[in-house]
C-alpha atoms as a PDB file:
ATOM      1  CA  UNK A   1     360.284 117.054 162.412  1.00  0.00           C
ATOM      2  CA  UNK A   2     361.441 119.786 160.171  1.00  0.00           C
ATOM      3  CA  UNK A   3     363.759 121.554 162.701  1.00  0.00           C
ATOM      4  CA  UNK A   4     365.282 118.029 163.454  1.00  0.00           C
ATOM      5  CA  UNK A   5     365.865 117.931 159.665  1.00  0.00           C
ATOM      6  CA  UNK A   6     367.302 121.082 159.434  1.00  0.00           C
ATOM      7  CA  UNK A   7     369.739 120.618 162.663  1.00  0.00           C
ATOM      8  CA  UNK A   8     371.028 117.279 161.033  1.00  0.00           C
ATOM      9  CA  UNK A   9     371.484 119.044 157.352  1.00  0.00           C
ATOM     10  CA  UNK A  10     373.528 121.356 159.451  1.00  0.00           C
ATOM     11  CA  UNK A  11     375.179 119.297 161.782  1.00  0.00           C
ATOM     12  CA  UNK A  12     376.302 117.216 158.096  1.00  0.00           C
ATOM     13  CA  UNK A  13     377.654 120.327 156.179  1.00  0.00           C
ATOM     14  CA  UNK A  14     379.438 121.139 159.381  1.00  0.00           C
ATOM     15  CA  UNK A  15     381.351 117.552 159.787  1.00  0.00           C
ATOM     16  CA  UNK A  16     381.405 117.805 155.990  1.00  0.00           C
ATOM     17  CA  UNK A  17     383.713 121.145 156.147  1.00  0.00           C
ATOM     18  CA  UNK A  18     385.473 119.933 159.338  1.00  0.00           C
ATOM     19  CA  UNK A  19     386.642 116.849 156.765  1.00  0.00           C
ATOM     20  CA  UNK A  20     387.436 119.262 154.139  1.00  0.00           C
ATOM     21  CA  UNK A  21     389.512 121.140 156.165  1.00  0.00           C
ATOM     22  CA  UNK A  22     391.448 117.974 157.293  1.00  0.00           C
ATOM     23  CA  UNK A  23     392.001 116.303 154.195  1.00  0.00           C
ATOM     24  CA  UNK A  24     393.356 119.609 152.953  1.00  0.00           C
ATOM     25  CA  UNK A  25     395.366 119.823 155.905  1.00  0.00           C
ATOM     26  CA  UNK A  26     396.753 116.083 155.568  1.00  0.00           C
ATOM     27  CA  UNK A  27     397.063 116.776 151.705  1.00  0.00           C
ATOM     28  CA  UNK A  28     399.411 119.941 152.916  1.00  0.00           C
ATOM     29  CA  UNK A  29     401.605 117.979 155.168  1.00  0.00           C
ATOM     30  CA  UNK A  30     402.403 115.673 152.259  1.00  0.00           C
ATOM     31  CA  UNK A  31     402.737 117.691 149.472  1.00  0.00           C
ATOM     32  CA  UNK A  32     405.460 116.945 147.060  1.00  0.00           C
ATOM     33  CA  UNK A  33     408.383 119.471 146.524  1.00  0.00           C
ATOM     34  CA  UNK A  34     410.651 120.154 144.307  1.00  0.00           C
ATOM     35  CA  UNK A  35     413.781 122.413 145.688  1.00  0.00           C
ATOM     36  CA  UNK A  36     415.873 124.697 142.992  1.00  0.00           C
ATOM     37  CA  UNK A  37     419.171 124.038 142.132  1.00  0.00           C
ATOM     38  CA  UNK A  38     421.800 125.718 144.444  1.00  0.00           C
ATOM     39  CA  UNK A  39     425.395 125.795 144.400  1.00  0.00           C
ATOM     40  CA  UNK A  40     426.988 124.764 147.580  1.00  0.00           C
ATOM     41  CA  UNK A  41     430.308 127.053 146.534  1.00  0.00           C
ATOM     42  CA  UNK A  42     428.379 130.658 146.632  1.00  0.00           C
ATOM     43  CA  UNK A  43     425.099 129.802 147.917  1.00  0.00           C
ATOM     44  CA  UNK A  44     426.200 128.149 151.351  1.00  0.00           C
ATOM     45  CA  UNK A  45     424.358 131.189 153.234  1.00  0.00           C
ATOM     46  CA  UNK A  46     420.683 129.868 151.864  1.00  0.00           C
ATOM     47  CA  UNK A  47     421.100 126.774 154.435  1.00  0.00           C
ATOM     48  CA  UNK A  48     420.901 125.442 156.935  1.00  0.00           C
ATOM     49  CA  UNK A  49     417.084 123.884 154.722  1.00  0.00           C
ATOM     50  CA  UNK A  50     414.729 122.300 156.694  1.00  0.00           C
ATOM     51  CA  UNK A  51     412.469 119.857 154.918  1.00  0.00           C
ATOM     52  CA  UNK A  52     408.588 119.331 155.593  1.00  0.00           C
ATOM     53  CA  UNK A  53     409.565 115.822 156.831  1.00  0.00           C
ATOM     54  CA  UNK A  54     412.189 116.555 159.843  1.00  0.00           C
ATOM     55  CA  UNK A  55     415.346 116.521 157.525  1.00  0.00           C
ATOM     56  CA  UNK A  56     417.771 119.119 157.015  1.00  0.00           C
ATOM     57  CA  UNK A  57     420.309 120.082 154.521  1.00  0.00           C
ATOM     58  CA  UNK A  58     423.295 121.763 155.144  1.00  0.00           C
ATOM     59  CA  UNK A  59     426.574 122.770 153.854  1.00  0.00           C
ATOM     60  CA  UNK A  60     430.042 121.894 155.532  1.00  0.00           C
ATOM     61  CA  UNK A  61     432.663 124.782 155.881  1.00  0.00           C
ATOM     62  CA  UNK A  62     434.061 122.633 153.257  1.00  0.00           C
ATOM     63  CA  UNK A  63     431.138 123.312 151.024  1.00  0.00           C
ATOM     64  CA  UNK A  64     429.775 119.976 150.419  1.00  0.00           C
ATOM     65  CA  UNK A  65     426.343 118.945 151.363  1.00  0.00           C
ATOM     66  CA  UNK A  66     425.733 116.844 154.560  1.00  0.00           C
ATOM     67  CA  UNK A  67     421.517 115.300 155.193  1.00  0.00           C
ATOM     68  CA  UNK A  68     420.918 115.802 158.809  1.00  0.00           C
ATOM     69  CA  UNK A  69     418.142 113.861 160.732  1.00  0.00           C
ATOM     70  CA  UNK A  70     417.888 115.620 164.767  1.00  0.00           C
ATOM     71  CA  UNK A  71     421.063 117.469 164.379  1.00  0.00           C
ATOM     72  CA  UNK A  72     423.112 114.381 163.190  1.00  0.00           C
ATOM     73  CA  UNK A  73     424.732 113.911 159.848  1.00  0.00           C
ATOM     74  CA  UNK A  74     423.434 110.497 158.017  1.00  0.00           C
ATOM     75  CA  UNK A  75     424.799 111.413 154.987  1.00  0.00           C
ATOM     76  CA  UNK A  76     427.523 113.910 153.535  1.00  0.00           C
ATOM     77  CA  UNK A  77     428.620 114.686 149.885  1.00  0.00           C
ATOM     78  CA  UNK A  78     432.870 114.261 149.553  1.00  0.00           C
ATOM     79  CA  UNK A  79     434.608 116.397 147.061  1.00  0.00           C
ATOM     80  CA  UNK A  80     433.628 120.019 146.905  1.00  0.00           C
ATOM     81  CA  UNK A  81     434.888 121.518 143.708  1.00  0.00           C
ATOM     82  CA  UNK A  82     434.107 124.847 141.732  1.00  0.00           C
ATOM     83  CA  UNK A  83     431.461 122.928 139.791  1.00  0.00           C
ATOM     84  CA  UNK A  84     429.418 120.871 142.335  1.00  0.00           C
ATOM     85  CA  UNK A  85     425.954 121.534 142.256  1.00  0.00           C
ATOM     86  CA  UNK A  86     422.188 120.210 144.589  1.00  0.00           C
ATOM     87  CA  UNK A  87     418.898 119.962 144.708  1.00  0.00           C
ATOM     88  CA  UNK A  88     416.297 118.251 146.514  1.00  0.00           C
ATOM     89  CA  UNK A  89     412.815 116.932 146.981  1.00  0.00           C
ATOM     90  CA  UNK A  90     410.312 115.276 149.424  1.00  0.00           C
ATOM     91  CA  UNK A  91     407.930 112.948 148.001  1.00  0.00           C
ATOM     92  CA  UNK A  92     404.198 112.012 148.709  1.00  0.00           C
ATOM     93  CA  UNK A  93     405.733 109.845 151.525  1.00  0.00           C
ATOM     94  CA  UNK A  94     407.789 111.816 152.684  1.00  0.00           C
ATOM     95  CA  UNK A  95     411.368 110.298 151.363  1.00  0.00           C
ATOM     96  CA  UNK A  96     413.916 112.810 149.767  1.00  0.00           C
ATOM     97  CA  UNK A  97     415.520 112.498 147.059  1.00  0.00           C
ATOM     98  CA  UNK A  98     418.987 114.568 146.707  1.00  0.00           C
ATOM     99  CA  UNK A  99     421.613 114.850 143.833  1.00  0.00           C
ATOM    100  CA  UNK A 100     424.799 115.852 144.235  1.00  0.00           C
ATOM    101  CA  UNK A 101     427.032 117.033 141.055  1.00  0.00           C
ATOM    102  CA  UNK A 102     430.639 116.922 140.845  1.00  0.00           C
ATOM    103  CA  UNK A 103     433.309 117.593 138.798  1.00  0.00           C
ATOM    104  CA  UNK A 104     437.452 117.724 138.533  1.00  0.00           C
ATOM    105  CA  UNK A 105     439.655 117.200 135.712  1.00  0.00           C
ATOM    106  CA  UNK A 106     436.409 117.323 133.629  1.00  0.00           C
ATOM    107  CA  UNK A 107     434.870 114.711 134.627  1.00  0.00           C
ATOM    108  CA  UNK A 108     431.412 114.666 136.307  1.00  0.00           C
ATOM    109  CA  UNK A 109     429.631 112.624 138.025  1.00  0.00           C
ATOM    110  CA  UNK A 110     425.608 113.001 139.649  1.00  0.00           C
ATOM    111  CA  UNK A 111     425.158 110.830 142.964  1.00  0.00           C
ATOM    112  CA  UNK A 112     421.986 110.443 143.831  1.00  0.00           C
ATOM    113  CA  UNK A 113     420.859 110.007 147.848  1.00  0.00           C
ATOM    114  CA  UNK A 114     417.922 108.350 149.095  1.00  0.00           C
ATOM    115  CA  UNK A 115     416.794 108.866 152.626  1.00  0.00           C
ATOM    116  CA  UNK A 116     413.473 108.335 153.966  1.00  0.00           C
ATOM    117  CA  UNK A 117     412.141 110.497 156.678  1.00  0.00           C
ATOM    118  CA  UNK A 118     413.281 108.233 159.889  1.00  0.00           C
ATOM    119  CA  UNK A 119     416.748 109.295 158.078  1.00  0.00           C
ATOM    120  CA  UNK A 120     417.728 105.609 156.666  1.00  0.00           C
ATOM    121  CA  UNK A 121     419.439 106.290 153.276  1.00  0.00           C
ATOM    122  CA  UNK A 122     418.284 103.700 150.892  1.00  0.00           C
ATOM    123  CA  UNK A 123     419.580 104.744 147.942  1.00  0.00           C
ATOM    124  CA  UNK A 124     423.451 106.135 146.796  1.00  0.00           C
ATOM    125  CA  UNK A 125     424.073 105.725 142.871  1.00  0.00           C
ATOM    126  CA  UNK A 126     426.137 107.441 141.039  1.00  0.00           C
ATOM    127  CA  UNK A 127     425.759 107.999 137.230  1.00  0.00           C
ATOM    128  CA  UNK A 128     428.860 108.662 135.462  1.00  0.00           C
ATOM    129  CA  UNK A 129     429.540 110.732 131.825  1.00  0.00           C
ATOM    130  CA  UNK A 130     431.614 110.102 129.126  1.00  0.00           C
ATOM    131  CA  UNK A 131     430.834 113.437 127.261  1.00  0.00           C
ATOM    132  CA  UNK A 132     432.012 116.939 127.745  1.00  0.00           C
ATOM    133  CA  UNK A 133     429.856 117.664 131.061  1.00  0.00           C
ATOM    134  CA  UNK A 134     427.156 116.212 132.791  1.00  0.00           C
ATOM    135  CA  UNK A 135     423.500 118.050 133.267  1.00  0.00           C
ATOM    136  CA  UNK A 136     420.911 116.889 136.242  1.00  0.00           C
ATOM    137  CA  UNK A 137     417.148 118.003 137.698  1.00  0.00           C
ATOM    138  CA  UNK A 138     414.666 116.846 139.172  1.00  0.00           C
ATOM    139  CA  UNK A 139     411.573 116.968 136.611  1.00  0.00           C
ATOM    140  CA  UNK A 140     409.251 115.157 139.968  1.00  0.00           C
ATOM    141  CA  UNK A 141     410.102 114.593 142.999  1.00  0.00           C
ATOM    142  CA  UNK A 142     411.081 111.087 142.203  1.00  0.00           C
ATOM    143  CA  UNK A 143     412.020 111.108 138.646  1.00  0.00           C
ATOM    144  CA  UNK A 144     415.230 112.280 137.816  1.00  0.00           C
ATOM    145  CA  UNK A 145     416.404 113.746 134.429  1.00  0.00           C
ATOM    146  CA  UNK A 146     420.347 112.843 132.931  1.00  0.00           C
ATOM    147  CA  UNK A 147     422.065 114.346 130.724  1.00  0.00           C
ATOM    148  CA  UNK A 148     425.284 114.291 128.937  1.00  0.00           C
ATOM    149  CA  UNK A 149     426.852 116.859 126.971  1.00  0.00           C
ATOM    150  CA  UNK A 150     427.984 116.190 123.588  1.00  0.00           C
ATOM    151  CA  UNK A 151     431.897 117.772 123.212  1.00  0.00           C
ATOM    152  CA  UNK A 152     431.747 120.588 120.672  1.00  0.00           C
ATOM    153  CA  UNK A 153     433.100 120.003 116.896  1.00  0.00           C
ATOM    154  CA  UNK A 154     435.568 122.685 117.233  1.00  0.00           C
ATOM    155  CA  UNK A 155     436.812 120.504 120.483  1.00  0.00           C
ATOM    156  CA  UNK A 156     440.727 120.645 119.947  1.00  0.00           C
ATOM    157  CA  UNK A 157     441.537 118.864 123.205  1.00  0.00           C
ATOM    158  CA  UNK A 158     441.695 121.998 125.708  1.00  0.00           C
ATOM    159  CA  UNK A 159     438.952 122.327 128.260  1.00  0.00           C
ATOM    160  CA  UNK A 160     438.018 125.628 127.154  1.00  0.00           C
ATOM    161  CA  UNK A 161     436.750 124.336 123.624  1.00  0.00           C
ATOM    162  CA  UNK A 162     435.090 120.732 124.942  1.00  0.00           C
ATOM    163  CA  UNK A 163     431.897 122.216 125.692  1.00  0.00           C
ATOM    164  CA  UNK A 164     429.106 122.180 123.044  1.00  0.00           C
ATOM    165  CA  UNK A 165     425.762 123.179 125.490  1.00  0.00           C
ATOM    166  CA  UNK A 166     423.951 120.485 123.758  1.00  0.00           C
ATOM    167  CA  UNK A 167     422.440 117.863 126.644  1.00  0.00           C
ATOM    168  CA  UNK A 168     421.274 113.821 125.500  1.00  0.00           C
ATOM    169  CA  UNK A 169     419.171 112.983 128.403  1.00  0.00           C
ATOM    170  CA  UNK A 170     417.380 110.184 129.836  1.00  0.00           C
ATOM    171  CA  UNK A 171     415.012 109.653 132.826  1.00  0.00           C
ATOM    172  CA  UNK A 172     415.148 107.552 135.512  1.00  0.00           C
ATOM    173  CA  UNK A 173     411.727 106.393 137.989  1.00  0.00           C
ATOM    174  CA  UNK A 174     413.674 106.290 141.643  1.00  0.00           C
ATOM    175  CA  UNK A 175     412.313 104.001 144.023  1.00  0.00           C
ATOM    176  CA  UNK A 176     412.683 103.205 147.670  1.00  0.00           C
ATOM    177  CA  UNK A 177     413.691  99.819 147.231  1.00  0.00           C
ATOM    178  CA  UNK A 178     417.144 101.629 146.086  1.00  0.00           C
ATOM    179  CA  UNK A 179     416.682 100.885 142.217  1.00  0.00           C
ATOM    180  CA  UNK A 180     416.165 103.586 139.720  1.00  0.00           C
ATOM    181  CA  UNK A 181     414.511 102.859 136.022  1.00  0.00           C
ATOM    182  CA  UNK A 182     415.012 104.421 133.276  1.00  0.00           C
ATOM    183  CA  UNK A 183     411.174 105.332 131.776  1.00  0.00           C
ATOM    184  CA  UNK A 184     410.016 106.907 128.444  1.00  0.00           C
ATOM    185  CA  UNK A 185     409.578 110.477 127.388  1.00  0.00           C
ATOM    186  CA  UNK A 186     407.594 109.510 124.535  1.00  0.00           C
ATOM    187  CA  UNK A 187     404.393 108.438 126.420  1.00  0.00           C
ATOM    188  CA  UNK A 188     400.368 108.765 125.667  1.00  0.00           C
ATOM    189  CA  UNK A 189     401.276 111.493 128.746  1.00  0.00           C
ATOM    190  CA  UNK A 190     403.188 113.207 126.046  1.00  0.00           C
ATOM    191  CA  UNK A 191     401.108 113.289 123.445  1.00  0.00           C
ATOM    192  CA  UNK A 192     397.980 114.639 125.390  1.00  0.00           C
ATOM    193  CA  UNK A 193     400.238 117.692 126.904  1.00  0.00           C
ATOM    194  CA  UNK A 194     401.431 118.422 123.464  1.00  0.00           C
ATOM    195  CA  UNK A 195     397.523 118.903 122.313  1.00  0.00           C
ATOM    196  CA  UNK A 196     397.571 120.983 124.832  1.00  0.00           C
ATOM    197  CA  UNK A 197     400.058 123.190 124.017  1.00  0.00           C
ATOM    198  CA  UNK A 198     402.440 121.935 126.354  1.00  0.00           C
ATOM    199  CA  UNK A 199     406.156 119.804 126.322  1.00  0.00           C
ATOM    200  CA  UNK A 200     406.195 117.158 129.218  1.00  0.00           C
ATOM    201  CA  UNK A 201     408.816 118.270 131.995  1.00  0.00           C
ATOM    202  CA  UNK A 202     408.649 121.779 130.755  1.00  0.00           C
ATOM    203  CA  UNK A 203     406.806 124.666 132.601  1.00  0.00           C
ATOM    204  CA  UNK A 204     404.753 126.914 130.439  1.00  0.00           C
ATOM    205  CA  UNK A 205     402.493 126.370 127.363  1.00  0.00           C
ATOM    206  CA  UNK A 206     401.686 127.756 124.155  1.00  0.00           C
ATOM    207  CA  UNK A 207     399.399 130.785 124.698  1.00  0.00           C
ATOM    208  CA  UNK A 208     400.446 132.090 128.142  1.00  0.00           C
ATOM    209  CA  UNK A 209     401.304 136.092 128.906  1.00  0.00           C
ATOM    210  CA  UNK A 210     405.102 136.549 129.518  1.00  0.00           C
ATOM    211  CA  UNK A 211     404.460 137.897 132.641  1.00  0.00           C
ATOM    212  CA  UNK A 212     402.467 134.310 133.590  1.00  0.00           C
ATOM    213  CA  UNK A 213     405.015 132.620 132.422  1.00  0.00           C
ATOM    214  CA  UNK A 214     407.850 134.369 134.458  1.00  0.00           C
ATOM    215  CA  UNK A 215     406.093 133.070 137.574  1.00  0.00           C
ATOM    216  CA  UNK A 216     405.742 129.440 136.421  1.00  0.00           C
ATOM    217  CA  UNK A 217     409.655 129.271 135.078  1.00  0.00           C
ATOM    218  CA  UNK A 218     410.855 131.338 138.157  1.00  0.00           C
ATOM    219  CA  UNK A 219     414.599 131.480 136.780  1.00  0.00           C
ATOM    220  CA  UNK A 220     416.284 134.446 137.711  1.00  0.00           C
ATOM    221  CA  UNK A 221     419.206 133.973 135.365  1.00  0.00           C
ATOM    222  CA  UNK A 222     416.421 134.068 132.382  1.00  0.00           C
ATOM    223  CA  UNK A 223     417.565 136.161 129.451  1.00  0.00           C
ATOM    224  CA  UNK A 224     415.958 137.704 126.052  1.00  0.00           C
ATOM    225  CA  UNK A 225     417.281 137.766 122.591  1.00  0.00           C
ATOM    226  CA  UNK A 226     415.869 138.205 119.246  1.00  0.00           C
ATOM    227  CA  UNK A 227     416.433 135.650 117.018  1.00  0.00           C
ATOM    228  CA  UNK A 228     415.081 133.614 113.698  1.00  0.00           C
ATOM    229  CA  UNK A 229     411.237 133.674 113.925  1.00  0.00           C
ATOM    230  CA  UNK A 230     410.936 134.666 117.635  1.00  0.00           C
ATOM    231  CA  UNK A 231     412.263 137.274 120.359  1.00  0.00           C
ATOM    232  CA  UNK A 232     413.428 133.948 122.836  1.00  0.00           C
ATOM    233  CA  UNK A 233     412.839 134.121 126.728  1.00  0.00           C
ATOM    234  CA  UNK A 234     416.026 131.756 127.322  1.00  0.00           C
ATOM    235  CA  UNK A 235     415.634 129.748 130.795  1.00  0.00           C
ATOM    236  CA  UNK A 236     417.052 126.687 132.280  1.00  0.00           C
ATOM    237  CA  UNK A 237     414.286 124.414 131.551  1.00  0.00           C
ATOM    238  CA  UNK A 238     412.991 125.507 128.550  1.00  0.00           C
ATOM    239  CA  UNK A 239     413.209 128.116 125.461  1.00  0.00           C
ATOM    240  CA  UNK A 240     410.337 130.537 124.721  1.00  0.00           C
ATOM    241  CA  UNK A 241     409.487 131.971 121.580  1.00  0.00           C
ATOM    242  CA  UNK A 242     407.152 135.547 121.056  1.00  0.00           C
ATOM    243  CA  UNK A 243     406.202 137.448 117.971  1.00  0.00           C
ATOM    244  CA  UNK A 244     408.335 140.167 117.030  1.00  0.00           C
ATOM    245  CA  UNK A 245     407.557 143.696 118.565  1.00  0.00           C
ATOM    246  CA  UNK A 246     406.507 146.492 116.061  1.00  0.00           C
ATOM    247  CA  UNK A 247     410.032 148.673 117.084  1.00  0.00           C
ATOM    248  CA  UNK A 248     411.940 145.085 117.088  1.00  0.00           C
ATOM    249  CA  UNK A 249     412.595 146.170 120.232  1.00  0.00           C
ATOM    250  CA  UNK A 250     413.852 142.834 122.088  1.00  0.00           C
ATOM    251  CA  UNK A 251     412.269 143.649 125.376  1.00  0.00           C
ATOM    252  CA  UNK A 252     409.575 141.025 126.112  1.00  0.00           C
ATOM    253  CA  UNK A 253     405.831 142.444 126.784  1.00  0.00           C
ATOM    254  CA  UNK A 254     404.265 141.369 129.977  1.00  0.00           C
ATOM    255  CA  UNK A 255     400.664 140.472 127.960  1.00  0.00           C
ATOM    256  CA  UNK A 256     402.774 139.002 125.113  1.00  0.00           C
ATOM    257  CA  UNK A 257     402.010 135.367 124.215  1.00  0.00           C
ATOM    258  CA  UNK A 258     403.730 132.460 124.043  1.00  0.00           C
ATOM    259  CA  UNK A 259     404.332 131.136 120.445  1.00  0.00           C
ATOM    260  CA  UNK A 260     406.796 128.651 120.827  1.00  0.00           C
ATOM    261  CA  UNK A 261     408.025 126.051 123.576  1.00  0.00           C
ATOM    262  CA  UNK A 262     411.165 123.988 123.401  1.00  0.00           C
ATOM    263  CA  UNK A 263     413.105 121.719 125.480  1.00  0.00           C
ATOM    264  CA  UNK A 264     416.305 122.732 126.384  1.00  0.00           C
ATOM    265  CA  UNK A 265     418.044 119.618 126.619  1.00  0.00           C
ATOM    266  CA  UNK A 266     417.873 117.369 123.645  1.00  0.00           C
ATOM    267  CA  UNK A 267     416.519 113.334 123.916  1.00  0.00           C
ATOM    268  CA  UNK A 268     417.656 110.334 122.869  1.00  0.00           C
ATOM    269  CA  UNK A 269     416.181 108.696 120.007  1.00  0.00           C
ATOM    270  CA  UNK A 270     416.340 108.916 116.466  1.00  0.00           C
ATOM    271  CA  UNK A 271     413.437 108.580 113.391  1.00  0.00           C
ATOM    272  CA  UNK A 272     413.471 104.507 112.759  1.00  0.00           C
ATOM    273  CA  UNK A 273     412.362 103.833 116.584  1.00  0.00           C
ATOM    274  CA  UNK A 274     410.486 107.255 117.206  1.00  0.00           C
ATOM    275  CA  UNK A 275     408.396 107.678 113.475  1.00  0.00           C
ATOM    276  CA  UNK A 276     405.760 104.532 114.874  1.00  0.00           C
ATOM    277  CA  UNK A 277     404.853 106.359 117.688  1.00  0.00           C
ATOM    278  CA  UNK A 278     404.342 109.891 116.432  1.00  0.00           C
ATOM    279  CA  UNK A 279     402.362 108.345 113.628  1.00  0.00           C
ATOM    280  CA  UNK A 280     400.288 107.022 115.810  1.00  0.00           C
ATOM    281  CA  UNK A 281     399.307 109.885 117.596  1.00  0.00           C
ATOM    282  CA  UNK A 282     399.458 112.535 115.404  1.00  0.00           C
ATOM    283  CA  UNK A 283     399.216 110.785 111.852  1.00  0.00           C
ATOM    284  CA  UNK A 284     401.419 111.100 108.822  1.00  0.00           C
ATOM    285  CA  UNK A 285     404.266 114.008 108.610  1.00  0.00           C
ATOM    286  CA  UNK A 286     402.975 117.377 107.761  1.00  0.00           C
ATOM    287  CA  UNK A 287     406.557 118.121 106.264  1.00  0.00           C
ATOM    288  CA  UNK A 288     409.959 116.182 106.206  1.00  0.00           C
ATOM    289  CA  UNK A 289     412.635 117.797 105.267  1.00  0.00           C
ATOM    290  CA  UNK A 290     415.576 115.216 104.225  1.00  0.00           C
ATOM    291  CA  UNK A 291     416.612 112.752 107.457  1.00  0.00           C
ATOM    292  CA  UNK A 292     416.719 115.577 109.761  1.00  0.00           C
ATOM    293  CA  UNK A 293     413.310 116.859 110.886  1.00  0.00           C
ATOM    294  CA  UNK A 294     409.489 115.455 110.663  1.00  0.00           C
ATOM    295  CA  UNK A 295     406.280 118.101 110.952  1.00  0.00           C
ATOM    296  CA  UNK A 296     403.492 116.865 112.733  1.00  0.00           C
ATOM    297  CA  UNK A 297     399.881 118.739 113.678  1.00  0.00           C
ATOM    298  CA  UNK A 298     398.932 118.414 116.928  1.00  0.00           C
ATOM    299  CA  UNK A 299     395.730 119.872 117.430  1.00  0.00           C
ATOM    300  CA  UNK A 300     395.645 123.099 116.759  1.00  0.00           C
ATOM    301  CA  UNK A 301     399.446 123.275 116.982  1.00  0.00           C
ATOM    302  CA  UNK A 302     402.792 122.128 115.085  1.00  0.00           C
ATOM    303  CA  UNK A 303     405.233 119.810 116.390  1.00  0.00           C
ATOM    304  CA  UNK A 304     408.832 119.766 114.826  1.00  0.00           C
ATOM    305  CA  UNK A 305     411.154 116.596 115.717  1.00  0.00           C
ATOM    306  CA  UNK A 306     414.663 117.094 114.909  1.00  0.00           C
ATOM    307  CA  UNK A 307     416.591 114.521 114.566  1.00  0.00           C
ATOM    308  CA  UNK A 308     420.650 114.431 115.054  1.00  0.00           C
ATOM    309  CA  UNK A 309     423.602 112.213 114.466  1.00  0.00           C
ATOM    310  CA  UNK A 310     422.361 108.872 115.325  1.00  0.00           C
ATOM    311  CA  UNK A 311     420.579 109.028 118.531  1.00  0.00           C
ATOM    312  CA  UNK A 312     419.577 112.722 119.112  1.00  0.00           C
ATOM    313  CA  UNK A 313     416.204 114.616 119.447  1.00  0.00           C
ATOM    314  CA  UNK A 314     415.209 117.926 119.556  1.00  0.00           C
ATOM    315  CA  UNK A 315     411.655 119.244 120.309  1.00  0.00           C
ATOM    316  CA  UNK A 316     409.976 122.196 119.173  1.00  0.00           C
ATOM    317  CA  UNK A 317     406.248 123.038 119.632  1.00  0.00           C
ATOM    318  CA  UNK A 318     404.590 126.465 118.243  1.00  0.00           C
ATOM    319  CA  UNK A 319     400.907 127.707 117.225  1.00  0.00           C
ATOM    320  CA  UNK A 320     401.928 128.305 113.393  1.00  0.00           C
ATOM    321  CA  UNK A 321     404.047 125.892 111.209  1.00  0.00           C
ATOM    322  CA  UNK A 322     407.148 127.719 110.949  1.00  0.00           C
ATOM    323  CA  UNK A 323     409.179 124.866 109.886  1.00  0.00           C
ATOM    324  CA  UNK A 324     407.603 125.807 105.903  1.00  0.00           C
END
């Protein structure tokens, strides 16, 4: 009786493990992805791309993007100029997801494809800008973030002097009925990353080594600069401030921690619709200081709010309240 006990405990790890293995394997085949941002202009080399779920991107001689499903084109971007700009996912189901930026005369505009995997496009909206420039990502691989730029103040009607680097963004759920909806930043998601040390949509956290945090950003365009407070690790995602070396050196130590994380791209909102929530969360203000900027504890950490014009939001979350 024992050995037949012992053969069946076996035989039950064994087709215990043999299920294991296959989940994982079905969990592999659908994993999400998010693909970086290329430029179809001086990175047409990268492709031909071929996606985990039979589709393939590719760029025309023209340089504008074309979806492929078994060597045919369902789909192909129109209007290549110097500024045009892709990326792509595949979702938990296997649909992709692809934005396509353009720009001439300085005006952009970010069309957004939908295709699912049989290569039926069920989604092509475009969002337009009225600002200075127009700023898109992928934060998921079916949420899309929107930005656009504010023109500078010293804008004196050339293109040159338009551009101001400052982003108002929204985000948008897409879905494969076609329909995208624009969903909240300010979430209980939020609040529970920010406890953590962490901003929602941005890699990192509060605490990580530099050289941790190179591999989660992955931006090889990154840069370093010392400035009020921090040394900054500048990336396209998201700003991150470290303590000071002893030299003031700028360089950026590979066991140095992170002190400070901050969105790159501002929101929009502004104090009257956003104070509730943070209250709510967090509790009263730490600090205010005038109608620009609200201090809140988070935890162990500090949460600044900044708060521009009428409908603009900046975030900025560090271990010590610098805002003092």
């Amino acid at each position: 009786m024992k050995k037949v006990v012992k053969v069946l405990a076996v035989c039950f790890l064994a087709i215990t493990s043999l299920l294991f293995l296959t989940e994982n394997k079905a969990s592999a085949k659908t994993n999400e992805k998010v693909y970086k941002t290329y430029s179809p202009s001086s990175e047409k080399s990268k492709f031909p791309i071929k996606l985990s779920n039979s589709l393939v991107i590719d760029i025309t001689s023209n340089k504008e993007p074309v979806i492929k499903k078994d060597g045919r084109a369902i789909w192909q971007g129109v209007g290549g100029w110097s500024s045009s700009e892709i990326s792509f996912t595949v979702t938990k189901t296997n649909d992709t997801y692809l934005y396509y930026k353009t720009g001439a005369g300085g005006t952009e505009t970010v069309e957004v494809i939908g295709v699912n995997r049989n290569g039926k496009i069920f989604m092509n909206k475009a969002f337009g800008g009225d600002g200075a420039g127009m700023h898109a990502r992928f934060v998921s691989s079916s949420i899309i973030e929107i930005g656009i730029e504010e023109y500078s103040p010293y804008y004196d009607g050339s293109t040159a002097s338009k551009h101001s680097g400052s982003f108002k963004s929204k985000f948008y759920q897409l879905y494969v009925k076609g329909s995208a909806k624009e969903i909240a930043y300010f979430d209980s998601t939020f609040a529970s990353l920010a406890k953590k040390g962490q901003l929602k949509w941005v890699p990192g956290a509060l605490g990580m080594s530099f050289s941790n945090l190179k591999s989660a950003v992955q931006d090889p365009y990154a840069r370093q600069e010392m400035a009020e407070h921090y040394i900054f690790y500048y990336t396209a995602l998201g700003n991150y401030g470290f303590y000071y070396n002893n030299d003031y050196s700028k360089a950026i130590k590979s066991n140095a921690k992170v002190r400070g994380v901050f969105r790159t791209s501002d929101l929009h909102g502004n104090r009257k619709s956003l104070r509730p929530y943070f209250r709510k969360q967090f509790g009263k203000e730490v600090l205010s200081y005038g109608n620009h900027m609200d201090v809140y504890r988070v935890g162990k950490y500090y949460l600044g709010v900044q708060y521009f014009d009428e409908d603009t939001v900046h975030l900025n979350l560090t271990t010590e309240n610098v805002f003092r």
